[in-house]
Protein backbone atom coordinates (compact mmCIF):
# COMPACT_ATOMS: atom_id res chain seq x y z
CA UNK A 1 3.06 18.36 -8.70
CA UNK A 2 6.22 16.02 -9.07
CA UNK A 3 9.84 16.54 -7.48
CA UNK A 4 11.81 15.03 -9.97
CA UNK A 5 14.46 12.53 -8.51
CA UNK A 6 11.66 9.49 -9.21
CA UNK A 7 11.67 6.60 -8.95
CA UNK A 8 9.11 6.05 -11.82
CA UNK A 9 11.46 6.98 -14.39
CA UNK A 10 13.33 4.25 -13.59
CA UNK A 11 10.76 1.50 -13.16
CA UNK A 12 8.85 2.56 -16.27
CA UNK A 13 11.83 2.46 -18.59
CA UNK A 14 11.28 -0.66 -20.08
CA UNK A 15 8.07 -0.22 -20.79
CA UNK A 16 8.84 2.85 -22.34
CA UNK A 17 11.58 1.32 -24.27
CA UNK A 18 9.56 -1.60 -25.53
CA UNK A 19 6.89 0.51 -26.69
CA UNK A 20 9.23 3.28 -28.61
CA UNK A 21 7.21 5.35 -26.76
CA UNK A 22 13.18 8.17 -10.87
CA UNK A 23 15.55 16.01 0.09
CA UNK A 24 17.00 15.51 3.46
CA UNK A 25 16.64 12.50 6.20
CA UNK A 26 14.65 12.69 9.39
CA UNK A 27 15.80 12.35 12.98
CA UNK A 28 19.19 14.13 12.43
CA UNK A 29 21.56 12.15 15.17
CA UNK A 30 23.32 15.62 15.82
CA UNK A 31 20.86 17.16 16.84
CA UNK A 32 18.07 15.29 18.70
CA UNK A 33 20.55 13.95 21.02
CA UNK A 34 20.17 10.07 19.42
CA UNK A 35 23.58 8.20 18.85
CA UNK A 36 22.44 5.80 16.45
CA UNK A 37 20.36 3.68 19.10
CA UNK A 38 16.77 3.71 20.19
CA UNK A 39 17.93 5.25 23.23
CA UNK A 40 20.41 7.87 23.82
CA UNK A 41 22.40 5.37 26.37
CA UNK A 42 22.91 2.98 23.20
CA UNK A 43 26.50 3.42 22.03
CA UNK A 44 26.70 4.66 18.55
CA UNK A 45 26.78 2.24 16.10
CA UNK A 46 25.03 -1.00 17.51
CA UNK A 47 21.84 0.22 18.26
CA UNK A 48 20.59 -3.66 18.15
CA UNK A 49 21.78 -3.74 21.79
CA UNK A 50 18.75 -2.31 22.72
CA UNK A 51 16.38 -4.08 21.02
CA UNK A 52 13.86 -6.54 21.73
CA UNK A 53 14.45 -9.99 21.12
CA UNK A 54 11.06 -10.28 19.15
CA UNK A 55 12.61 -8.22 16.52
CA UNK A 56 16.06 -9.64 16.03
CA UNK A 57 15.50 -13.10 16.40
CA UNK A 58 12.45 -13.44 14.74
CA UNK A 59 12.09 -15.78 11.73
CA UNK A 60 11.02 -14.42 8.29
CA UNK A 61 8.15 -16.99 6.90
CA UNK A 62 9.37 -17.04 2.96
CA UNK A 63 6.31 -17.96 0.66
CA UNK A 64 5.33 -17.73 -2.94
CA UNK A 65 4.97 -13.80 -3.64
CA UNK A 66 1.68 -12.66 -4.88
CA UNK A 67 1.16 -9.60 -7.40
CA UNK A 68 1.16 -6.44 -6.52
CA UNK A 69 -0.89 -3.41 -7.49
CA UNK A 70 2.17 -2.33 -9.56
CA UNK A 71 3.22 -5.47 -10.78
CA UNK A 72 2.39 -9.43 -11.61
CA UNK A 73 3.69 -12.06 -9.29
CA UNK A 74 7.25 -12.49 -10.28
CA UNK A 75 8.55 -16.46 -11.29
CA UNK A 76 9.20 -19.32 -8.55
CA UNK A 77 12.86 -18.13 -7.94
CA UNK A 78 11.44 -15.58 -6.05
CA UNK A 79 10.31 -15.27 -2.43
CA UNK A 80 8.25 -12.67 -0.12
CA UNK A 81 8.00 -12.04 3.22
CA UNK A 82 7.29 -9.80 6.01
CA UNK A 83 9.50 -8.11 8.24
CA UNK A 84 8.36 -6.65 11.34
CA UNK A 85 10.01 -3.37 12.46
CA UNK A 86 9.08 -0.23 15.58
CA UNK A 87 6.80 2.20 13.60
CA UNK A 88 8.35 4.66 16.37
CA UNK A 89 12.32 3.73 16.47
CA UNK A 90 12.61 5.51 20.09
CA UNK A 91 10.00 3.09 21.14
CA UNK A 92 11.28 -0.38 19.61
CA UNK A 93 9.42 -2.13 22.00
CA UNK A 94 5.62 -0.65 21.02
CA UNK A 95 3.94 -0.84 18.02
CA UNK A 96 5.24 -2.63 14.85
CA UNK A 97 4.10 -1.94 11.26
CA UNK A 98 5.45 -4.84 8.54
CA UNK A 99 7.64 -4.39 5.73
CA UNK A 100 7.52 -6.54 2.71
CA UNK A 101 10.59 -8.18 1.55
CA UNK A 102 11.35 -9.84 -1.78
CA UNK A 103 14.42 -12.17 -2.40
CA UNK A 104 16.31 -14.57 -5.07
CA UNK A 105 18.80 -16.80 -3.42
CA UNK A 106 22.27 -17.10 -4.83
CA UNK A 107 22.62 -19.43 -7.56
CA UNK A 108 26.31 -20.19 -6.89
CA UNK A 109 27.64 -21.91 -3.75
CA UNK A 110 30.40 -19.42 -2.76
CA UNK A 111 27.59 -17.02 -1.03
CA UNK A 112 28.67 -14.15 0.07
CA UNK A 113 25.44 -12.76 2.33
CA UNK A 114 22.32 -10.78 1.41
CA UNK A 115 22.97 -7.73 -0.90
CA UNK A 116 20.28 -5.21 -0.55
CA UNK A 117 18.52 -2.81 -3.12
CA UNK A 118 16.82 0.32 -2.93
CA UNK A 119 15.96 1.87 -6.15
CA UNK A 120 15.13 5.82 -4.65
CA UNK A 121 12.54 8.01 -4.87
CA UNK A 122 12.07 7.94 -2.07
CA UNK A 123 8.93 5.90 -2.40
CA UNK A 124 9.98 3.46 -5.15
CA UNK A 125 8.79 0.12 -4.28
CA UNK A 126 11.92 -2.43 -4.16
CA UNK A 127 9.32 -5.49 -4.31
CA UNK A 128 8.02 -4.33 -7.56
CA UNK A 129 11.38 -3.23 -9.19
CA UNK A 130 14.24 -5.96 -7.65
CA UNK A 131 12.77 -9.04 -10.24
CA UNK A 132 12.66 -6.49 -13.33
CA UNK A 133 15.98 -5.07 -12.26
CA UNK A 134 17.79 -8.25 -11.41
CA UNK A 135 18.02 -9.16 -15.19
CA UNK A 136 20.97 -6.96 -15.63
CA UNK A 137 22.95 -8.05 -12.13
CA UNK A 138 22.54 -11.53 -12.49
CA UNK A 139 25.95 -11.79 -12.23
CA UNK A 140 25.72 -10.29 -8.42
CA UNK A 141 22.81 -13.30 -7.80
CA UNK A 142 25.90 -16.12 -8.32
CA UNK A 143 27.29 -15.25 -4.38
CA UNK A 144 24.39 -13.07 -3.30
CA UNK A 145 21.17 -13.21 -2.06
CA UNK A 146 19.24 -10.49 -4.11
CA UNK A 147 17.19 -8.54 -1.41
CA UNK A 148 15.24 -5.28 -1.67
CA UNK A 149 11.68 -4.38 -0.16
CA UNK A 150 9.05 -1.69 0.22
CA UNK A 151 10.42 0.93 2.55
CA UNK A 152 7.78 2.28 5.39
CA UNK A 153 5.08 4.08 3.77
CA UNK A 154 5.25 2.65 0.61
CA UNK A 155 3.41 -0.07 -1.59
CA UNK A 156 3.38 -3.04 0.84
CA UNK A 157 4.80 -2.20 3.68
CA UNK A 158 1.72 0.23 5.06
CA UNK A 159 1.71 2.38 1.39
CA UNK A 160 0.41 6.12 1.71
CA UNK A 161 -2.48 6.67 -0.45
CA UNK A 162 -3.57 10.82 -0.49
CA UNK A 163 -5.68 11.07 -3.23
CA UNK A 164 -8.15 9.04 -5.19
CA UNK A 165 -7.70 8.41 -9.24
CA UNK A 166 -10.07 11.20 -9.76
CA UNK A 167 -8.25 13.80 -7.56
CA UNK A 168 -5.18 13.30 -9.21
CA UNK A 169 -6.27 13.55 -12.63
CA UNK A 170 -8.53 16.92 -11.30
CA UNK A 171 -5.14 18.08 -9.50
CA UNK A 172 -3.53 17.81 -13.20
CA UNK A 173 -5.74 20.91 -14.19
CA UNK A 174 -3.13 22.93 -11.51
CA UNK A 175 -0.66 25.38 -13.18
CA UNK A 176 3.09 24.43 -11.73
CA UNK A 177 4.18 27.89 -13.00
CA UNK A 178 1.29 29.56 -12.19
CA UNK A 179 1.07 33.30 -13.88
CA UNK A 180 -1.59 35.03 -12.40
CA UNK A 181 -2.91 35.39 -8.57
CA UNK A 182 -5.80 33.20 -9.29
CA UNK A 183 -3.29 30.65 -10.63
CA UNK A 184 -0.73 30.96 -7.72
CA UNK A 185 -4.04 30.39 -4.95
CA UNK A 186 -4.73 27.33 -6.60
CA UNK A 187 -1.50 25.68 -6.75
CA UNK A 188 -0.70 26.79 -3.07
CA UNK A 189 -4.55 25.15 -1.80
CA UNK A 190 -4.05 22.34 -4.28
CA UNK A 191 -0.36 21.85 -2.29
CA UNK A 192 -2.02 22.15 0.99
CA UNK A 193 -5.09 19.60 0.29
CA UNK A 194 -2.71 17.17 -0.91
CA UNK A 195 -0.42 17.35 2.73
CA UNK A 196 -4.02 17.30 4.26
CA UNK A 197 -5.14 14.17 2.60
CA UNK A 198 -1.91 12.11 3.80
CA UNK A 199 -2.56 13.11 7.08
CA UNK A 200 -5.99 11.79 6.96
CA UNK A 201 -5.35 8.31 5.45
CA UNK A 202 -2.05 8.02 7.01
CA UNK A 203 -2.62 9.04 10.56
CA UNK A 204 0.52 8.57 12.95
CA UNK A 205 2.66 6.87 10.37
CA UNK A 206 3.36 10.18 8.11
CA UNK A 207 5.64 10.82 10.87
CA UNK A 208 7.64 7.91 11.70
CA UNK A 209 9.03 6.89 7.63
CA UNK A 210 11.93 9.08 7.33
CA UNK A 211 15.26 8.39 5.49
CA UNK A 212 16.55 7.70 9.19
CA UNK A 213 13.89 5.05 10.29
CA UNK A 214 14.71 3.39 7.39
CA UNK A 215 17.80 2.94 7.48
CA UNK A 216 17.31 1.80 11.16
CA UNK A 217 15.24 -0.60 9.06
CA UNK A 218 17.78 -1.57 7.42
CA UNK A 219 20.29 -2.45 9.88
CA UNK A 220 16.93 -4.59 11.53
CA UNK A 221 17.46 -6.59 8.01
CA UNK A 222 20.59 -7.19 8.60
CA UNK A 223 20.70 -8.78 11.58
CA UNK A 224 17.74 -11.18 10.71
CA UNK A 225 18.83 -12.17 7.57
CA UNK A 226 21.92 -13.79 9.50
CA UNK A 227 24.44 -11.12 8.08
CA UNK A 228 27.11 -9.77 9.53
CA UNK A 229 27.82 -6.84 7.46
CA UNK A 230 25.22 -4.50 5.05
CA UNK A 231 26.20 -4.91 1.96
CA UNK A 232 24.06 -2.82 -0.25
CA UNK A 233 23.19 -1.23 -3.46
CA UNK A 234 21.51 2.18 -3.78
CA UNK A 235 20.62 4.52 -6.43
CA UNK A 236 19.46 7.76 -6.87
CA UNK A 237 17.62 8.51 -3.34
CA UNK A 238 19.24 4.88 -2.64
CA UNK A 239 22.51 6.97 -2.65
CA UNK A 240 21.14 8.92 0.62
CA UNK A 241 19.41 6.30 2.34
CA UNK A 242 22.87 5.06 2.01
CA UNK A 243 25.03 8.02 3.42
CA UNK A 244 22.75 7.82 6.33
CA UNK A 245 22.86 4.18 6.63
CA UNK A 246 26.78 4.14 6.89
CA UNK A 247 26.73 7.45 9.30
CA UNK A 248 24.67 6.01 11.87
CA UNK A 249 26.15 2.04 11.73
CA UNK A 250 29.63 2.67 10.21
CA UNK A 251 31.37 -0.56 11.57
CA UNK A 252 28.52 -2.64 10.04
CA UNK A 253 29.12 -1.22 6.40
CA UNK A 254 30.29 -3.98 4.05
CA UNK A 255 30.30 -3.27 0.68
CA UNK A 256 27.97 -0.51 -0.88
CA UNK A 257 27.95 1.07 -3.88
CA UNK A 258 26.26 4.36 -4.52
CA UNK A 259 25.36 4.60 -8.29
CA UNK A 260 23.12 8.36 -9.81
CA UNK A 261 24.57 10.03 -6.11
CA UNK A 262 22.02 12.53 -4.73
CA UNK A 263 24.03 16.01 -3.15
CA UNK A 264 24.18 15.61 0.68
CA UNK A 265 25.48 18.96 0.66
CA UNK A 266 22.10 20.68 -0.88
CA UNK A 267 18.99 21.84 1.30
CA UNK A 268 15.82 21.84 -0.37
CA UNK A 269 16.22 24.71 -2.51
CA UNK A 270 19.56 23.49 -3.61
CA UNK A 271 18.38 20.01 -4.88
CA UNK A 272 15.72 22.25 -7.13
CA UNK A 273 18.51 24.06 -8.25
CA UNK A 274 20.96 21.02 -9.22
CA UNK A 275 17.73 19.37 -10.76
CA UNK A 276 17.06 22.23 -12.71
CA UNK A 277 20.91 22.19 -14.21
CA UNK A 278 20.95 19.20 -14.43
CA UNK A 279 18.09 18.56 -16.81
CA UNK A 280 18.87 21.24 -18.87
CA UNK A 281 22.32 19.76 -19.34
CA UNK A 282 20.65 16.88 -20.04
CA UNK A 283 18.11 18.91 -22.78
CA UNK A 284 21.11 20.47 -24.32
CA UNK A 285 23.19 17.14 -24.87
CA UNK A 286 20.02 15.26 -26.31
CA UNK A 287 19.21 18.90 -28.64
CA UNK A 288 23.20 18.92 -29.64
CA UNK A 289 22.34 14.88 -31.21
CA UNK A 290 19.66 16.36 -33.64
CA UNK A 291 21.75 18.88 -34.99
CA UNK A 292 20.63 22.16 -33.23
CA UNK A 293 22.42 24.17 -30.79
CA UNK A 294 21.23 23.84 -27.26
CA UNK A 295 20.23 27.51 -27.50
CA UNK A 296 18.43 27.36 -29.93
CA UNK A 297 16.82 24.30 -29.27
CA UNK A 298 16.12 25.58 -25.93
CA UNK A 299 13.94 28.70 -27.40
CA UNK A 300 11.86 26.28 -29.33
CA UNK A 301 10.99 24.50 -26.15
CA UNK A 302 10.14 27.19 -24.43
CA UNK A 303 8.05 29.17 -26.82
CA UNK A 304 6.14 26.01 -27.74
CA UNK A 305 5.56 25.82 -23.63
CA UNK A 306 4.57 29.34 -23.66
CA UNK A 307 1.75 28.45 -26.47
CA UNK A 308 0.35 25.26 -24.33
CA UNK A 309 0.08 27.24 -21.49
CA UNK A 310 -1.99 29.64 -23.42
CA UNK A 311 -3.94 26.86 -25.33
CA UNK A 312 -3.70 23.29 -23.78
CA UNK A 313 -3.00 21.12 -27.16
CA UNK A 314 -5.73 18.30 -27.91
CA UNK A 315 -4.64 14.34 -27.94
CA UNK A 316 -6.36 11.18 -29.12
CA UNK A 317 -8.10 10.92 -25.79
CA UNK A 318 -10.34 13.13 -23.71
CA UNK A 319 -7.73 15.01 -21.61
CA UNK A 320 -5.88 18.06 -22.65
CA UNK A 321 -2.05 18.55 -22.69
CA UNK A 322 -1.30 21.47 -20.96
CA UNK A 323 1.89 22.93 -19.70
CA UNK A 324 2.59 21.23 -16.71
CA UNK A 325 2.07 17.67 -18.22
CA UNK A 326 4.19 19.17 -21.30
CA UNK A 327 7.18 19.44 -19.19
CA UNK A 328 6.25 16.22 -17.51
CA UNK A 329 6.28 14.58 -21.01
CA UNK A 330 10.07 16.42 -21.90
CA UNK A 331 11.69 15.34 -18.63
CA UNK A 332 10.41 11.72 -19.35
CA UNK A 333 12.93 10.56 -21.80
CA UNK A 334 15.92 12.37 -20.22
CA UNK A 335 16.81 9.76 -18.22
CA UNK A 336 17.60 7.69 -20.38
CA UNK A 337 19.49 8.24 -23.89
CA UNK A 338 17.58 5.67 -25.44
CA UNK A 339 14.80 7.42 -25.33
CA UNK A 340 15.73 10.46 -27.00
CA UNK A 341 13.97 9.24 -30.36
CA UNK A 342 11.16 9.17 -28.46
CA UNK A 343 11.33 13.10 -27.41
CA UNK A 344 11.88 13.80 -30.94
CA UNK A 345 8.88 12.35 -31.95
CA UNK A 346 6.98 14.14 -29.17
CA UNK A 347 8.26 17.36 -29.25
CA UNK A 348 7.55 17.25 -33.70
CA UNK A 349 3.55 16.12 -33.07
CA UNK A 350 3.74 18.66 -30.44
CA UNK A 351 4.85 20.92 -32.98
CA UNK A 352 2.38 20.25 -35.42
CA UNK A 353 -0.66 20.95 -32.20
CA UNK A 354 -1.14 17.14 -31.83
CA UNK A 355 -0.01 16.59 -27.83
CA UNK A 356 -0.63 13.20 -27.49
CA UNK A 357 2.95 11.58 -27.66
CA UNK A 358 3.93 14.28 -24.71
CA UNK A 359 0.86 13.32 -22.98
CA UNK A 360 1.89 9.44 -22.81
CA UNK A 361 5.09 10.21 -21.69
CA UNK A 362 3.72 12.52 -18.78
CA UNK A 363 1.53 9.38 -17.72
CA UNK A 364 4.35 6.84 -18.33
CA UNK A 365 6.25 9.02 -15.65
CA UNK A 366 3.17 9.74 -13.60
CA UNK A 367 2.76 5.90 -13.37
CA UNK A 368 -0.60 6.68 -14.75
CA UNK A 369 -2.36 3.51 -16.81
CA UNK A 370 -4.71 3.59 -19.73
CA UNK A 371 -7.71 2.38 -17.36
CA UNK A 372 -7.30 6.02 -15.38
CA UNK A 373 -5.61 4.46 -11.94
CA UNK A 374 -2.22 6.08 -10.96
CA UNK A 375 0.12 4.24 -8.82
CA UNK A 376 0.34 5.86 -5.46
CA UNK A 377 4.85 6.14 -5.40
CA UNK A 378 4.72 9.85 -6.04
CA UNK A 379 2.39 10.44 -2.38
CA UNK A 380 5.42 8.28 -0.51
CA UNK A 381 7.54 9.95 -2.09
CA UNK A 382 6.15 13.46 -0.58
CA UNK A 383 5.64 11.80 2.74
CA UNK A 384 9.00 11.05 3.24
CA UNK A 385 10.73 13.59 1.46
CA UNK A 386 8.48 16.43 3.22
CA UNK A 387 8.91 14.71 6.92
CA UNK A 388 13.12 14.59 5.79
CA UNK A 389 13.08 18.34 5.03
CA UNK A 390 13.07 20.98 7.50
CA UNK A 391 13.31 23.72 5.36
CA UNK A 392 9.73 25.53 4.08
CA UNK A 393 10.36 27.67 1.62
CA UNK A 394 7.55 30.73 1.62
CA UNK A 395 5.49 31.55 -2.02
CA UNK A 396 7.45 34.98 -1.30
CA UNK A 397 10.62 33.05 -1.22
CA UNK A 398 10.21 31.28 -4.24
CA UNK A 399 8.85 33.92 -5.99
CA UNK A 400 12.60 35.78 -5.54
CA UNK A 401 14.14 32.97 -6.40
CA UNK A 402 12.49 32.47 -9.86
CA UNK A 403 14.64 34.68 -11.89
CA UNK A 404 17.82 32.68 -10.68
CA UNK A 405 16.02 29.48 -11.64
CA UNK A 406 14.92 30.69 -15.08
CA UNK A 407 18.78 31.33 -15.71
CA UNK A 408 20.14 28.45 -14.65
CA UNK A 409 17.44 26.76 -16.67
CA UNK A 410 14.78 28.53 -18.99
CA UNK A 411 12.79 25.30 -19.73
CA UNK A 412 12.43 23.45 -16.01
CA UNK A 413 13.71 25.94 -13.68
CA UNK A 414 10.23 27.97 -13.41
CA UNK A 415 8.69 24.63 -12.06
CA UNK A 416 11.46 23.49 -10.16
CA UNK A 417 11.64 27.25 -8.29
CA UNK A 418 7.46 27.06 -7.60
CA UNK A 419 8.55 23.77 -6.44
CA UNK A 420 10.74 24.43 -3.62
CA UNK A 421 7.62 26.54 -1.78
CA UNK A 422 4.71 24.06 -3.43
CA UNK A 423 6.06 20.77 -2.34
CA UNK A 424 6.07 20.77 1.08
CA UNK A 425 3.65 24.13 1.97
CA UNK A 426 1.38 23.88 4.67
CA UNK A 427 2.63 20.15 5.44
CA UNK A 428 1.27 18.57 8.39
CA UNK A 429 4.34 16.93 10.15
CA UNK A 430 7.54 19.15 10.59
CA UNK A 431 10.16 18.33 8.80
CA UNK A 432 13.67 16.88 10.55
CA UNK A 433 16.96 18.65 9.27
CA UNK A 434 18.45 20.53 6.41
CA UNK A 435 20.60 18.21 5.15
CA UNK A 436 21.18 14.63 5.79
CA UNK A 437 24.17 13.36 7.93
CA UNK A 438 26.25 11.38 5.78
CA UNK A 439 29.97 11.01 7.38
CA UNK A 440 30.85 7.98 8.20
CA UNK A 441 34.60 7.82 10.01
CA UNK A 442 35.73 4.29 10.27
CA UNK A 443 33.40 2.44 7.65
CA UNK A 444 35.04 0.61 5.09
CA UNK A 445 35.36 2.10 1.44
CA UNK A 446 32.08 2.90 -0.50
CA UNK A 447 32.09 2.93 -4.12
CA UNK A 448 30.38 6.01 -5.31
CA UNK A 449 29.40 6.29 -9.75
CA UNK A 450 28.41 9.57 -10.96
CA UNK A 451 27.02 9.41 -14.52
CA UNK A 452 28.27 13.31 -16.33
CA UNK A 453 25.04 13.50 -17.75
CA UNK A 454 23.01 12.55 -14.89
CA UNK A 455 20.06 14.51 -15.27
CA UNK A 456 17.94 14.22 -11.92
CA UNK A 457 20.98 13.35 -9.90
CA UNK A 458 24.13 15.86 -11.57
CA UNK A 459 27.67 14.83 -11.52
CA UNK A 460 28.66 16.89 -9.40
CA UNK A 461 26.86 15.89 -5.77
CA UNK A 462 29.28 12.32 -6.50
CA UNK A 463 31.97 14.43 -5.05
CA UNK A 464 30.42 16.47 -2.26
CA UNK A 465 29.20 12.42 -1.36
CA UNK A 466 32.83 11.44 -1.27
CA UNK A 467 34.13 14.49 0.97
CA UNK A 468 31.33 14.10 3.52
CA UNK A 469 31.95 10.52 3.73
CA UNK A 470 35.28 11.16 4.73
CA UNK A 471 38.56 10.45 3.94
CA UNK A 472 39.31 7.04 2.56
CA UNK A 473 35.31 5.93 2.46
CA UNK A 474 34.12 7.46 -0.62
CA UNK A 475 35.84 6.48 -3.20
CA UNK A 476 34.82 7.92 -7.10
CA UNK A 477 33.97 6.20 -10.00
CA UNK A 478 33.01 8.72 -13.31
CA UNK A 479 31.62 7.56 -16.35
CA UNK A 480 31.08 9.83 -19.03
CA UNK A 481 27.72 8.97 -20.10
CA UNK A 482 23.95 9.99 -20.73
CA UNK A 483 20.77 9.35 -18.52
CA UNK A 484 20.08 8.54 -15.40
CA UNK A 485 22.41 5.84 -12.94
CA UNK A 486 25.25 3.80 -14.68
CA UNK A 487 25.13 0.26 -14.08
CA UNK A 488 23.50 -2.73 -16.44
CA UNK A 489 23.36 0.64 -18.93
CA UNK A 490 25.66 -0.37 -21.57
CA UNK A 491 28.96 0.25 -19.97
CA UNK A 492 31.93 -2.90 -19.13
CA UNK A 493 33.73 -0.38 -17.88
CA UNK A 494 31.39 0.64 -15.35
CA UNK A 495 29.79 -2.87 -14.77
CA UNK A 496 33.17 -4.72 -14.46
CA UNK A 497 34.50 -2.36 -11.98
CA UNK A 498 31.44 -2.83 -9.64
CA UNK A 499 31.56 -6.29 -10.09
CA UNK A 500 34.72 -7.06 -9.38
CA UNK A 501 34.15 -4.37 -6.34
CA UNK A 502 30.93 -6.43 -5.08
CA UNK A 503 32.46 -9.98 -6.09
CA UNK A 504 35.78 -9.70 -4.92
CA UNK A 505 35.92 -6.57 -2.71
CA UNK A 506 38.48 -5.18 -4.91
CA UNK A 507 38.21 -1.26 -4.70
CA UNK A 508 39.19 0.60 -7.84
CA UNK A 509 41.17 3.73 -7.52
CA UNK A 510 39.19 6.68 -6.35
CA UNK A 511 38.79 8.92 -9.72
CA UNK A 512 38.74 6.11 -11.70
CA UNK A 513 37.05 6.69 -15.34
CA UNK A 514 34.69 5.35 -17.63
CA UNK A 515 34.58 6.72 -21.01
């Protein structure tokens, strides 16, 4: 079962590429009586007051980094390290758990600070993806350290592990638009076992890595990395992480930009719904480039759907294609125009009963390797998303809702409406608000992109960022493109204008656009 604002789509794309082959918050500051702090006597804004002195002024021990499950040790440039943070952030002075850090130092010697990364998911790991990533904002490394790390309950920094190899590729067998009673049982147990199994290996953590704790985290960074102000990059979930970030420390917001801006506005429900628009937008632009209309392109899809869920298509290997890992495979090369070729390719062997082009596509984005071993971003990214939402959808509820889904979408918005009751059902930890709490009165300006063709994170949540912001904070930058974020993706305009905005703190108008 995937919610589809991954992470993995955006770590995998160069892979991908090379081969022609990414909810809400938690403790909501409104309304469990916290101000920002770790106590509710902490003024609002500087929660470090109350901290121990073991956490800020403790020394990060910079070493060689090692490989990671996900990736090889990156070159000599770079360094790792641990941070130590509260696992509980209303008890700063209990337990700790350690978060993995990864930096490159600025080359030039007009340094800025320490600009931080977080690529979304939530559960994308920032140690992995920063050294991949940085090849494209190396001009950002000439005055700033490059910083990102493994958010709490993910990779390094205490990673959440539910399910074996084998119970994944068994929980593949699952129908995500199940069609029968029999079906709809099994995706509803299969939804519950998985919630089960991250309470079992994760224990007390599962309910201490919210959107909130981390950015607490992130404000911990800041002060022991010597820096006065956050200055930060986010995408996709980034975008949120960010919102929340500059709503609970607004006076320590330097300069962030926002790029692929997730909807603070939209519950649960809601960010099925945009998904499910916004990858069919996406669909239709890439079927408009062959030559079809978007309708009728979009029948094709969905009657050659209709015949894999009846009869899962063979592939060079062992497994099966079957519907779910069909759609998997389509929504794979939306993010990223480049890869439309690819879907072509796909969707003709497809076609022609051959699924095995779809099927590597559904593993690319599944992070699952040749050998059989899946990476283990998609169970953080249900931790954290699941303990962030409040809302729990009923199978009644989403069974209502499925006619408005398949209208706003006929190809993804059956999975994406099963979704919004499968995703979090039966969870073990109860989830913390509807929506995040992103204003942020007095914080300097924030430069928000929205891509038009955004498919996992649609246009149009850049501007209901901007008005919950506030007034003079968010400020807009549009670029009409295709795929998913903006920068380092082929754009001056776009790069240029966040340069100069990260560089030399010059703030373009808001509405700006990039064509």
């Amino acid at each position: 079962m995937a919610r589809f604002v991954r992470w993995t789509a955006l770590t995998a794309a160069a892979a991908l590429l090379a081969t022609g082959c990414g909810g809400g918050s938690s403790d909501d500051p409104k309304t469990d009586g916290d101000t920002g702090g770790t106590s509710a006597s902490a003024p609002a804004g500087s929660p470090e007051a109350a901290l121990p002195s073991s956490l800020t002024s403790q020394e990060l021990d910079w070493g060689r980094c090692r490989a990671t499950e996900g990736s090889p040790a990156p070159g000599d440039e770079w360094q790792c390290a641990d941070l130590k943070a509260p696992l509980d952030w209303k008890k700063p002075e209990g337990r700790t758990i350690d978060l993995a850090l990864i930096r490159a130092k600025a080359t030039g010697d007009d340094r800025i600070g320490s600009l931080l990364f977080n690529f979304g998911g939530p559960g994308g790991s920032g140690v992995d993806r920063l050294p991949w990533y940085s090849t494209g904002a190396s001009a950002l490394r000439e005055r700033y350290d490059l910083v990102s790390w493994d958010p709490r309950g993910v990779g390094s920094s205490e990673g959440v592990r539910c399910r074996r190899d084998q119970e994944i590729q068994a929980s593949e067998a699952v129908d995500l638009t199940p069609d029968t009673a029999a079906e709809e049982t099994a995706y509803f147990k299969d939804a519950a076992d998985f919630g089960k199994g991250c309470q079992k290996t994760g224990g007390s953590l599962i309910a201490h890595v919210s959107t909130t704790d981390t950015a607490r985290d992130m404000d911990l960074m800041r002060q022991v990395l010597g820096d006065e102000k956050t200055h930060y990059f986010g995408i996709s979930y980034g975008t949120e992480l960010g919102g929340v970030y500059a709503h609970l420390f607004p006076k320590n917001v330097g300069r962030i930009v926002l790029d692929a801006v997730v909807d603070p506005s939209a519950d649960a429900a809601g960010h099925a719904e945009n998904q499910a628009r916004g990858f069919q937008r996406a669909l239709n632009n890439y079927l408009e480039s062959t030559g079809k209309s978007a309708g009728e392109g979009t029948r094709e899809v969905v009657d050659l759907l209709k015949r894999i869920d009846a009869k899962p298509l063979p592939t060079s290997s062992s497994r099966d294609l079957t519907e779910s890992l069909a759609l998997t495979g389509i929504i794979r090369p939306l993010y990223s125009k480049a890869s439309w070729p690819t879907l072509t390719s796909a969707l003709q062997a497809a076609q022609q009963g051959d699924g095995t082009e779809l099927l590597a596509l559904a593993d690319d984005y599944n992070d699952r390797q040749d050998s059989g071993k899946y990476g283990t971003g998609s169970h953080s990214q249900r931790v954290i998303s699941c303990l962030d939402d409040r809302q729990r959808p009923t199978p009644e509820d989403a069974k209502k809702a499925l006619p408005h889904f398949e209208k706003v979408s006929p190809v993804f918005g059956p999975m994406l409406g099963w979704d919004t009751a499968g995703w979090c059902h039966d969870w073990p930890v109860p989830g913390q608000y509807d929506t995040p709490e992103v204003s942020a009165p007095g914080s300097a300006p924030i430069l928000l992109i929205g891509n038009t063709g955004d498919p996992a994170t649609p246009y149009e949540g850049t501007r209901r960022m901007a008005d919950e912001l506030g007034k003079g904070v968010g400020v807009m930058l549009t670029w009409k493109g295709e795929g998913h974020s903006a920068y380092a993706k082929g754009s001056s305009c776009v790069d240029s204008t966040i340069n100069d905005y990260l560089l030399e703190g010059t703030v373009p108008k808001d509405g700006k656009v990039c064509s």
